[in-house]
PDB file of N, CA and C in Angstrom:
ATOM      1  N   UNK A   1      83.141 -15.847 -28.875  1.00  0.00           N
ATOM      2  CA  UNK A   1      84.306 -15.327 -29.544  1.00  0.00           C
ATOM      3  C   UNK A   1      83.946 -15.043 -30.999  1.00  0.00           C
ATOM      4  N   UNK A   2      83.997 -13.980 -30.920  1.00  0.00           N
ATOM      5  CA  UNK A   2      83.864 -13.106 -32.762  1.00  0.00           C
ATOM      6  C   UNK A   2      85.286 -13.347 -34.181  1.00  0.00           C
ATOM      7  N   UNK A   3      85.333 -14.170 -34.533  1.00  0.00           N
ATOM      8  CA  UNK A   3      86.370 -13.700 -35.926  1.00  0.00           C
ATOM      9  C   UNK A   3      86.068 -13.008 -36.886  1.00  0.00           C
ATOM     10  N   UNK A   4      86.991 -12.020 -37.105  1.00  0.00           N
ATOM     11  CA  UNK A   4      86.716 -11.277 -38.092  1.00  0.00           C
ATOM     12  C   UNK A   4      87.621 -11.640 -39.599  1.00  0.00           C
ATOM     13  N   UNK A   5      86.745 -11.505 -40.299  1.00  0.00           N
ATOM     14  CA  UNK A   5      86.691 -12.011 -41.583  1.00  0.00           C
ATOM     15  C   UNK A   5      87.457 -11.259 -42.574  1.00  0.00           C
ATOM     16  N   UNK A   6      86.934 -10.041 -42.439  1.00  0.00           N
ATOM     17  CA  UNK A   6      87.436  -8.604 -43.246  1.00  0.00           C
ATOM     18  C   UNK A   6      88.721  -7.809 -42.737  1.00  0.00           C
ATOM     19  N   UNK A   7      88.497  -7.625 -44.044  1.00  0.00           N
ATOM     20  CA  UNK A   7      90.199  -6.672 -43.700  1.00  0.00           C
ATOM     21  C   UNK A   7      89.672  -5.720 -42.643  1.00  0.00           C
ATOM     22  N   UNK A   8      90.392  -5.413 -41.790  1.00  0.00           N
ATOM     23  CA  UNK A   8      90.186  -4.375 -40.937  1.00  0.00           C
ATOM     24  C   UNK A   8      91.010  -2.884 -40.994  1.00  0.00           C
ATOM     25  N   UNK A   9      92.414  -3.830 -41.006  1.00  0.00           N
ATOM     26  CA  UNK A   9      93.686  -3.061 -41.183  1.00  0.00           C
ATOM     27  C   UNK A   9      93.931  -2.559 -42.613  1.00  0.00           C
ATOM     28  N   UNK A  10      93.834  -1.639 -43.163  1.00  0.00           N
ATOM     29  CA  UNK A  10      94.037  -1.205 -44.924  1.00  0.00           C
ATOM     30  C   UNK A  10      95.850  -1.536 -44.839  1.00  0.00           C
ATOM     31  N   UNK A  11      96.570  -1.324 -44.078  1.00  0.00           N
ATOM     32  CA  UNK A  11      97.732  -1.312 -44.292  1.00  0.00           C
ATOM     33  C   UNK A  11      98.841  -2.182 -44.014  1.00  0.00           C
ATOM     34  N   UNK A  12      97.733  -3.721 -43.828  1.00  0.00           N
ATOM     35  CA  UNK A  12      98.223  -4.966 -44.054  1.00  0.00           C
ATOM     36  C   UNK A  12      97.857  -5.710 -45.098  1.00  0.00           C
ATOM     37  N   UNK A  13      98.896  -5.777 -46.158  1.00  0.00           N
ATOM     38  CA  UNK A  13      98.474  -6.637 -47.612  1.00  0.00           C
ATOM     39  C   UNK A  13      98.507  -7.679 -47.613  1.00  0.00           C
ATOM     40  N   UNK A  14      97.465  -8.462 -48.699  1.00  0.00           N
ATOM     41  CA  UNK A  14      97.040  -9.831 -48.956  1.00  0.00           C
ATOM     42  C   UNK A  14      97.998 -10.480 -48.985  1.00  0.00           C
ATOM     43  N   UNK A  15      98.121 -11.885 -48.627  1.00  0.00           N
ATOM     44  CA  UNK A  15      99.318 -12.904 -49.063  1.00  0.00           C
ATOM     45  C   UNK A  15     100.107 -12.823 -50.124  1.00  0.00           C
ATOM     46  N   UNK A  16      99.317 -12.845 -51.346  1.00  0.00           N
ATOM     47  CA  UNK A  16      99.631 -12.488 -52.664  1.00  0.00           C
ATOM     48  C   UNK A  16     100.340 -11.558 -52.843  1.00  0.00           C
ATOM     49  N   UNK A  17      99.910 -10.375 -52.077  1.00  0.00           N
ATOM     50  CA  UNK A  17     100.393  -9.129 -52.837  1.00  0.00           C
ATOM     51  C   UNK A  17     101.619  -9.140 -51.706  1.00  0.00           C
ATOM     52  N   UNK A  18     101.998  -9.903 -50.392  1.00  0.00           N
ATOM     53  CA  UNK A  18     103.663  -9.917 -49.751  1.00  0.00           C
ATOM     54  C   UNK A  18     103.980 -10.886 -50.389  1.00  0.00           C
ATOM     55  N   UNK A  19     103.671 -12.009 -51.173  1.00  0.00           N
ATOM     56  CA  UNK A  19     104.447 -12.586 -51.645  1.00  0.00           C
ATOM     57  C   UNK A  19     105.049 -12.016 -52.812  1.00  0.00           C
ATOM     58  N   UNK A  20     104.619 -11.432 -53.654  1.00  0.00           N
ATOM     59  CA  UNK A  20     104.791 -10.607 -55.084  1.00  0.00           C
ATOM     60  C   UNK A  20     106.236  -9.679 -54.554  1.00  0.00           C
ATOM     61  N   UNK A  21     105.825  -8.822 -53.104  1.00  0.00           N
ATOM     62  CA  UNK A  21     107.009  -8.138 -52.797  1.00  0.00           C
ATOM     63  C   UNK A  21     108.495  -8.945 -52.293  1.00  0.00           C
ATOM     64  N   UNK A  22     108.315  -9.885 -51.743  1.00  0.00           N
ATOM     65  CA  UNK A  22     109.128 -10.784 -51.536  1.00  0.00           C
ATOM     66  C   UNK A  22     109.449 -11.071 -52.885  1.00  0.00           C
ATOM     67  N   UNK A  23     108.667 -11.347 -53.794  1.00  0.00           N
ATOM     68  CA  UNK A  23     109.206 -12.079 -55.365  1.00  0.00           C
ATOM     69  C   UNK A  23     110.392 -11.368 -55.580  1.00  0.00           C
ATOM     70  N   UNK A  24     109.655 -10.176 -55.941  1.00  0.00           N
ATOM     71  CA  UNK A  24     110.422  -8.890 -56.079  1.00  0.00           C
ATOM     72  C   UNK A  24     111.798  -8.506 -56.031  1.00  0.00           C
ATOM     73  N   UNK A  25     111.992  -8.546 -54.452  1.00  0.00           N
ATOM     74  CA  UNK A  25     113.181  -8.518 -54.322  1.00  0.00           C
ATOM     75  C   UNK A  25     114.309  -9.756 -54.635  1.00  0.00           C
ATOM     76  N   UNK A  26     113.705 -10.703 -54.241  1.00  0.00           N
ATOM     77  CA  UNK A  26     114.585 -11.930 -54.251  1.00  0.00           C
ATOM     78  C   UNK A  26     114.804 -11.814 -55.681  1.00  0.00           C
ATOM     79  N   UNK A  27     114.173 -11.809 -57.012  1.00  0.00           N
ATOM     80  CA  UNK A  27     114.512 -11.448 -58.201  1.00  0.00           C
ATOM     81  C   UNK A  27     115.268 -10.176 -58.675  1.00  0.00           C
ATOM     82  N   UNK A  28     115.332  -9.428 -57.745  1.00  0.00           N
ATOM     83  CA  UNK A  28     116.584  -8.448 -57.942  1.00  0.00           C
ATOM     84  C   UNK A  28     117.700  -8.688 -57.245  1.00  0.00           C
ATOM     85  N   UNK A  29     117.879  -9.582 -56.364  1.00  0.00           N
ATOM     86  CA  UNK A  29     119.256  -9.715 -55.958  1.00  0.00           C
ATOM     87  C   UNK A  29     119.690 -10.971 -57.245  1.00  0.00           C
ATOM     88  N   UNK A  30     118.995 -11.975 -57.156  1.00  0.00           N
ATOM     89  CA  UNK A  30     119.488 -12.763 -58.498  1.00  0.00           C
ATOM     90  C   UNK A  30     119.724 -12.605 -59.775  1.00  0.00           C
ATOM     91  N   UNK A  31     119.424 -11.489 -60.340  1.00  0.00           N
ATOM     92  CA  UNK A  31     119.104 -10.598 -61.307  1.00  0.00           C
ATOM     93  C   UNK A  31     118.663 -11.202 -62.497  1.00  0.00           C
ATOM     94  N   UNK A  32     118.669 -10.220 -63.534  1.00  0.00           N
ATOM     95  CA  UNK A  32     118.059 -10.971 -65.221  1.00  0.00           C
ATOM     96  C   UNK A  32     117.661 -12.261 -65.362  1.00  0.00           C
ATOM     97  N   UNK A  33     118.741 -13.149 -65.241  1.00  0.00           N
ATOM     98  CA  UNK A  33     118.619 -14.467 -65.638  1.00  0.00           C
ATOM     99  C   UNK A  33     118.159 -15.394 -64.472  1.00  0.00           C
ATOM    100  N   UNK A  34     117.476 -14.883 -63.855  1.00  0.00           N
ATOM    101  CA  UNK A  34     116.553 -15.683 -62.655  1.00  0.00           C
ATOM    102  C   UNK A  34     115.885 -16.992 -63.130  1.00  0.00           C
ATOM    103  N   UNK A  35     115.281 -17.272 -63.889  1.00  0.00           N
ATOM    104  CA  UNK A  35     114.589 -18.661 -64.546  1.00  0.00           C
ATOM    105  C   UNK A  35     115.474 -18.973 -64.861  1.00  0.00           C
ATOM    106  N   UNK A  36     116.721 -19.163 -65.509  1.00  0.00           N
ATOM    107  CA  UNK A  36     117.795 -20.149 -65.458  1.00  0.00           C
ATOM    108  C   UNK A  36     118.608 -20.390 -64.395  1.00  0.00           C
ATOM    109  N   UNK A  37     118.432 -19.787 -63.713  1.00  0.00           N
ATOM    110  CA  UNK A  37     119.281 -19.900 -62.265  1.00  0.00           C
ATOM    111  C   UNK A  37     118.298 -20.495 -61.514  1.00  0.00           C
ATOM    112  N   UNK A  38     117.048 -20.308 -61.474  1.00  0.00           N
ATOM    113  CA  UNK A  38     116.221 -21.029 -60.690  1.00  0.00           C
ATOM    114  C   UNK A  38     116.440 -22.924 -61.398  1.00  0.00           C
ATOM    115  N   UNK A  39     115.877 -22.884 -62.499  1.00  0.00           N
ATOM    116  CA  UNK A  39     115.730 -24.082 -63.281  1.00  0.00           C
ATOM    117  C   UNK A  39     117.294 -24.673 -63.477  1.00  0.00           C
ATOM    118  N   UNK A  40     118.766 -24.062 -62.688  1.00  0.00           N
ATOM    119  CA  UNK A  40     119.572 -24.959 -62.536  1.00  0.00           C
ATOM    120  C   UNK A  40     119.994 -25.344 -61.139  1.00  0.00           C
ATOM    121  N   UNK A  41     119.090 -25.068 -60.445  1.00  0.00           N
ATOM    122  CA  UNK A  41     119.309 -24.919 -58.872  1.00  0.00           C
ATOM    123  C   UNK A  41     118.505 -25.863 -58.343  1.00  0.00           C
ATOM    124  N   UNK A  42     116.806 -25.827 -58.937  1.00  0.00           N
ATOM    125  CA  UNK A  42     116.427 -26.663 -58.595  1.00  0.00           C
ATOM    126  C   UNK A  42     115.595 -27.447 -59.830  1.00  0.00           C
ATOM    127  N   UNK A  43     115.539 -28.898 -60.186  1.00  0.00           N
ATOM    128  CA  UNK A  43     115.208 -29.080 -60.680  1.00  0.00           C
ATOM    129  C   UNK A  43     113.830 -29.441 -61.063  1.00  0.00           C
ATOM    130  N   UNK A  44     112.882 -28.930 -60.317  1.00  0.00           N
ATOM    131  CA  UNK A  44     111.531 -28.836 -60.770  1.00  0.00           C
ATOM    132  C   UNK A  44     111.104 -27.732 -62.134  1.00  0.00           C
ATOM    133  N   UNK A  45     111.993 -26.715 -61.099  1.00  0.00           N
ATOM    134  CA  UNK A  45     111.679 -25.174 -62.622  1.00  0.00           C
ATOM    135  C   UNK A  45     113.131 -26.013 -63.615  1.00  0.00           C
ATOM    136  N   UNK A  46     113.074 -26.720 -63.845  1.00  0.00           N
ATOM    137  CA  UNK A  46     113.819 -27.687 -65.753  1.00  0.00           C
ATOM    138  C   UNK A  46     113.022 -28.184 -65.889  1.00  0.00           C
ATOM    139  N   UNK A  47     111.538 -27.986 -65.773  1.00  0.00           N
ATOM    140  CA  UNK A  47     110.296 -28.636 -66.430  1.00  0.00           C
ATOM    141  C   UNK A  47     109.799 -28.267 -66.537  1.00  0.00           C
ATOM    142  N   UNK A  48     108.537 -28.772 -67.659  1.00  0.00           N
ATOM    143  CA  UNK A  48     107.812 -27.616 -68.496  1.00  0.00           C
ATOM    144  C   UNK A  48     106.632 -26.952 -67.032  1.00  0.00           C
ATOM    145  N   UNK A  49     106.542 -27.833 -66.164  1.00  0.00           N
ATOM    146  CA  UNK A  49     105.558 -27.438 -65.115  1.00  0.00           C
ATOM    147  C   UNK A  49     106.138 -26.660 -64.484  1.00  0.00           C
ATOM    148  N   UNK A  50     107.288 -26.361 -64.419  1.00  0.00           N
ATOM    149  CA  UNK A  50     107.996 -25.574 -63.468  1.00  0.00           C
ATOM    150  C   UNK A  50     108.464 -24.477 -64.200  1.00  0.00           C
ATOM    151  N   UNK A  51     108.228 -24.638 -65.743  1.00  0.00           N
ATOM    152  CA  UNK A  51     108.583 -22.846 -66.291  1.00  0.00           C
ATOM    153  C   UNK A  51     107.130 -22.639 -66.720  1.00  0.00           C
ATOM    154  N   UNK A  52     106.218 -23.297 -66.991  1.00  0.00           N
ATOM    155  CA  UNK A  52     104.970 -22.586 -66.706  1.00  0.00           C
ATOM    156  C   UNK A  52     104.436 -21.736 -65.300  1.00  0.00           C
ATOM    157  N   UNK A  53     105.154 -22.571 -63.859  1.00  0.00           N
ATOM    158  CA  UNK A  53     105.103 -21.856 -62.826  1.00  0.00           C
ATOM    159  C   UNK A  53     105.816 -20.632 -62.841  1.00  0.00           C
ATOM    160  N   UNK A  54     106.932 -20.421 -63.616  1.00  0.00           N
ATOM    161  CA  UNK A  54     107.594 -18.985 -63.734  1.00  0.00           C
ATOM    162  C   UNK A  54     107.178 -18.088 -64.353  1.00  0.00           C
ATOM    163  N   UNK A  55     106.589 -19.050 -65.703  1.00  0.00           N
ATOM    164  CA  UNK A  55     105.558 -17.825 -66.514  1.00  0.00           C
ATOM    165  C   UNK A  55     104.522 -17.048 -65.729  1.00  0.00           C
ATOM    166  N   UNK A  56     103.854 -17.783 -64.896  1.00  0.00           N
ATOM    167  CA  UNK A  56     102.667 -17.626 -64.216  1.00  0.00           C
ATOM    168  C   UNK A  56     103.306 -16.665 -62.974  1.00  0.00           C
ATOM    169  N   UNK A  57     104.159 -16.636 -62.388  1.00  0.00           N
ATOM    170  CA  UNK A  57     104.823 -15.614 -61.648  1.00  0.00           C
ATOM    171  C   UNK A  57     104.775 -14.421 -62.075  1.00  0.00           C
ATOM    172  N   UNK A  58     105.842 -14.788 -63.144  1.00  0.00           N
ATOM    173  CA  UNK A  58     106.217 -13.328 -64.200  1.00  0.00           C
ATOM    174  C   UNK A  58     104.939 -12.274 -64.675  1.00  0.00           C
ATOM    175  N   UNK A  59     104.001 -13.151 -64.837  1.00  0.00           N
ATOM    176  CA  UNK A  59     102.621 -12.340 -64.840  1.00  0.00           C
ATOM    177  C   UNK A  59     101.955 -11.390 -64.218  1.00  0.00           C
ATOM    178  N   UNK A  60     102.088 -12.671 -62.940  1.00  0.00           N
ATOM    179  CA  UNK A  60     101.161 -11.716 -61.865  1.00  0.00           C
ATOM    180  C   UNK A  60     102.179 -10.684 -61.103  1.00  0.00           C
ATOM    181  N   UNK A  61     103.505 -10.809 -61.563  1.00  0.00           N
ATOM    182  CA  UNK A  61     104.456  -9.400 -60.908  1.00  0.00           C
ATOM    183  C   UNK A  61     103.626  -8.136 -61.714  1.00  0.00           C
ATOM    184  N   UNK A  62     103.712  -8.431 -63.397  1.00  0.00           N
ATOM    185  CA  UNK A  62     103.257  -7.558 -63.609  1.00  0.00           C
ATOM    186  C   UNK A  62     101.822  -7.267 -63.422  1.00  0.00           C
ATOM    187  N   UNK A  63     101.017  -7.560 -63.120  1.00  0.00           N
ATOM    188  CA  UNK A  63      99.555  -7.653 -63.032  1.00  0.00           C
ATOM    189  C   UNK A  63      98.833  -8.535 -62.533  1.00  0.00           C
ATOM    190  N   UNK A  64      98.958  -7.914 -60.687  1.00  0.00           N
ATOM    191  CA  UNK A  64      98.574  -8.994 -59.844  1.00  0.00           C
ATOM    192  C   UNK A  64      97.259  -9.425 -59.561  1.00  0.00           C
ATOM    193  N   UNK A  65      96.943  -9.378 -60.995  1.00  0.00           N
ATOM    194  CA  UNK A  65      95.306  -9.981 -60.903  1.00  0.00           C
ATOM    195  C   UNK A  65      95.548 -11.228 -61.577  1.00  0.00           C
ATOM    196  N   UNK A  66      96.853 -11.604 -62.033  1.00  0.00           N
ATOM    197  CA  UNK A  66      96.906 -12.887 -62.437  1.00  0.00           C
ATOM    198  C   UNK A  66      97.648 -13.734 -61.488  1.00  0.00           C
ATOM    199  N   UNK A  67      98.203 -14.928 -62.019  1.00  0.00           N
ATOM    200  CA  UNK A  67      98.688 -15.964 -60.826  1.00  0.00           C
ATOM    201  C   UNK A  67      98.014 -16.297 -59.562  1.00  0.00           C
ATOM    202  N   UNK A  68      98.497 -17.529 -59.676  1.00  0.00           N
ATOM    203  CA  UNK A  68      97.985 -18.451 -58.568  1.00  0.00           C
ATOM    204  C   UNK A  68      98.654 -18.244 -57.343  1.00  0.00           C
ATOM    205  N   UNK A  69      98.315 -17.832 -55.836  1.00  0.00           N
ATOM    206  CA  UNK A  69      99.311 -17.738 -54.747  1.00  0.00           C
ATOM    207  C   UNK A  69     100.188 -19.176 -54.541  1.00  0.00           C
ATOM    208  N   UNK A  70      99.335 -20.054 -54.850  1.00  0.00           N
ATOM    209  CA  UNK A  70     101.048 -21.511 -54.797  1.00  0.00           C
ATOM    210  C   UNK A  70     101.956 -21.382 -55.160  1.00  0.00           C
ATOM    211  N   UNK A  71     101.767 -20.951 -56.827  1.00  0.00           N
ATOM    212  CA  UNK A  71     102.818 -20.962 -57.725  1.00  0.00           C
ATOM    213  C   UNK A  71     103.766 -19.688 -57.025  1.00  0.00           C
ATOM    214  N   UNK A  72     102.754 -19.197 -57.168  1.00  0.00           N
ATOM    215  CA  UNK A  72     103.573 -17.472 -56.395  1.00  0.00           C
ATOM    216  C   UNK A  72     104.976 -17.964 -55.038  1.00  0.00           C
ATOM    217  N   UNK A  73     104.154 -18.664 -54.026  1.00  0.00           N
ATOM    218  CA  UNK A  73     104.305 -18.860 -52.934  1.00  0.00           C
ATOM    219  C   UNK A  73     105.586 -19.748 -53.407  1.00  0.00           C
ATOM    220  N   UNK A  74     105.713 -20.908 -54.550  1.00  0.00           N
ATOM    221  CA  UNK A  74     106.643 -21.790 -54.732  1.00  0.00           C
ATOM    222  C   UNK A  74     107.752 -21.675 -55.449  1.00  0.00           C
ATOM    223  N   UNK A  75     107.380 -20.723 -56.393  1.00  0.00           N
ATOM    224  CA  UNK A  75     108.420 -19.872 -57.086  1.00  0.00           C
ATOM    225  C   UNK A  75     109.529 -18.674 -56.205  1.00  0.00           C
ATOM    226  N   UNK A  76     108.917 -18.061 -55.175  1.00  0.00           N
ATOM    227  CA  UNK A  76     109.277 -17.180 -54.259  1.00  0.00           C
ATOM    228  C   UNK A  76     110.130 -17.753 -52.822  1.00  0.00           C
ATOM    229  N   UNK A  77     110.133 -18.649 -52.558  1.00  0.00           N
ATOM    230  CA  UNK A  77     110.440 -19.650 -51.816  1.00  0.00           C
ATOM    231  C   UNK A  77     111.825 -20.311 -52.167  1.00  0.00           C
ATOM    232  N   UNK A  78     111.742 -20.504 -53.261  1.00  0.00           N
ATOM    233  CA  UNK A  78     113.191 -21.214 -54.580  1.00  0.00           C
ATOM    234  C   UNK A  78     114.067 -20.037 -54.559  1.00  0.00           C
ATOM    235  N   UNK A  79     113.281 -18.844 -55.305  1.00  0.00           N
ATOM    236  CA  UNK A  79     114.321 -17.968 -55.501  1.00  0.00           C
ATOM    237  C   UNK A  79     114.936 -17.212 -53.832  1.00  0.00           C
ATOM    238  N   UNK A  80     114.157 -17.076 -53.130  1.00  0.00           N
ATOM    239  CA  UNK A  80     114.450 -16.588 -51.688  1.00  0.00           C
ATOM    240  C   UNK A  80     116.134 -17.622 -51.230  1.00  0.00           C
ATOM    241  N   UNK A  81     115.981 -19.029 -51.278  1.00  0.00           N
ATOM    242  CA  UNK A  81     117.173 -19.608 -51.135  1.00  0.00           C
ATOM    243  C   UNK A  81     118.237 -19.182 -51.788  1.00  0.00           C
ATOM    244  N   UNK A  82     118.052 -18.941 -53.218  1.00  0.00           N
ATOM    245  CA  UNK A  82     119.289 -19.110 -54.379  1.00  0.00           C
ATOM    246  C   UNK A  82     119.968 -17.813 -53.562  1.00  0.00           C
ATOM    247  N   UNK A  83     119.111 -16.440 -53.614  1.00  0.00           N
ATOM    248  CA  UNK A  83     119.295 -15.184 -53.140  1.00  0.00           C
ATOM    249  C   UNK A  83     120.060 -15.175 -52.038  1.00  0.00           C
ATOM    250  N   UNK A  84     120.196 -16.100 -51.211  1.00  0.00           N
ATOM    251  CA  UNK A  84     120.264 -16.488 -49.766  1.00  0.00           C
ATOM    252  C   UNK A  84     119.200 -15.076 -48.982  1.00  0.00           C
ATOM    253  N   UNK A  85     118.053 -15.164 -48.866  1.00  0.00           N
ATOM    254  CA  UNK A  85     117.521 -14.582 -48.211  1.00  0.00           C
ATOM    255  C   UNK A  85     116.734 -16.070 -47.103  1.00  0.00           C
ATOM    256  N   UNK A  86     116.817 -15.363 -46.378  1.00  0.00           N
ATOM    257  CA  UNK A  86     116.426 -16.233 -45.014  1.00  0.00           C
ATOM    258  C   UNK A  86     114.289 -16.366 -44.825  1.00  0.00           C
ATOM    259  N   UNK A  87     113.945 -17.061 -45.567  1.00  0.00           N
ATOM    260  CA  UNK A  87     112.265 -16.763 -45.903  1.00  0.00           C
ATOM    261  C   UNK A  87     111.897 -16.952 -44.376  1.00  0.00           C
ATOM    262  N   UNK A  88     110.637 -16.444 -44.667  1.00  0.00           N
ATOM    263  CA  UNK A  88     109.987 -16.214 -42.977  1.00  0.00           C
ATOM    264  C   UNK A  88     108.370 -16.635 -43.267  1.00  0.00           C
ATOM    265  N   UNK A  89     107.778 -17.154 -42.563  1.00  0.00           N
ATOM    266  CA  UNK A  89     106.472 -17.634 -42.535  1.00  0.00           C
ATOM    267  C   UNK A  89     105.878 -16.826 -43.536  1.00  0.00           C
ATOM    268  N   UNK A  90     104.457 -17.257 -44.033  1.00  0.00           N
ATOM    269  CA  UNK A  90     103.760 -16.275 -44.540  1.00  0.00           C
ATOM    270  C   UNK A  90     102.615 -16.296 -44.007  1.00  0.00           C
TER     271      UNK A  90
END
């Protein structure tokens, strides 16, 4: 049995880059003030580790050569609830 390693498919994107789109949206249904709505919803993002995880989001939305996929993945996850979007495996 062969696994393949490499992308094969061009028109299935990296984790990162569906999580970023997931970010995405879930931050437009919550709108502007998303880090305070996150950081009163749940209380991890009311700490400095948890608005450094937002900073670190906010980054790699814009320039997804930055951020970490956890943070990505944990930040996206929070806001997906607040949104009420129903998250789905990744």
């Amino acid at each position: 049995m062969h696994i393949e390693t490499s992308l094969t498919d061009p028109a299935v994107l990296p984790i990162k880059q569906r999580l970023l789109q997931r970010f995405a949206k879930a931050k437009e249904i919550v709108g502007p003030k998303w880090r305070e709505k996150l950081a009163l919803n749940d209380p991890f993002f009311d700490t400095r580790t948890g608005e450094a995880y937002m900073r670190s989001v906010a980054q790699a939305y814009s320039d997804a050569k930055r951020g970490h996929v956890d943070r990505i993945e944990r930040v996206t996850l929070a806001l997906e609830r607040i949104a009420g979007i129903r998250s789905v495996p990744i």
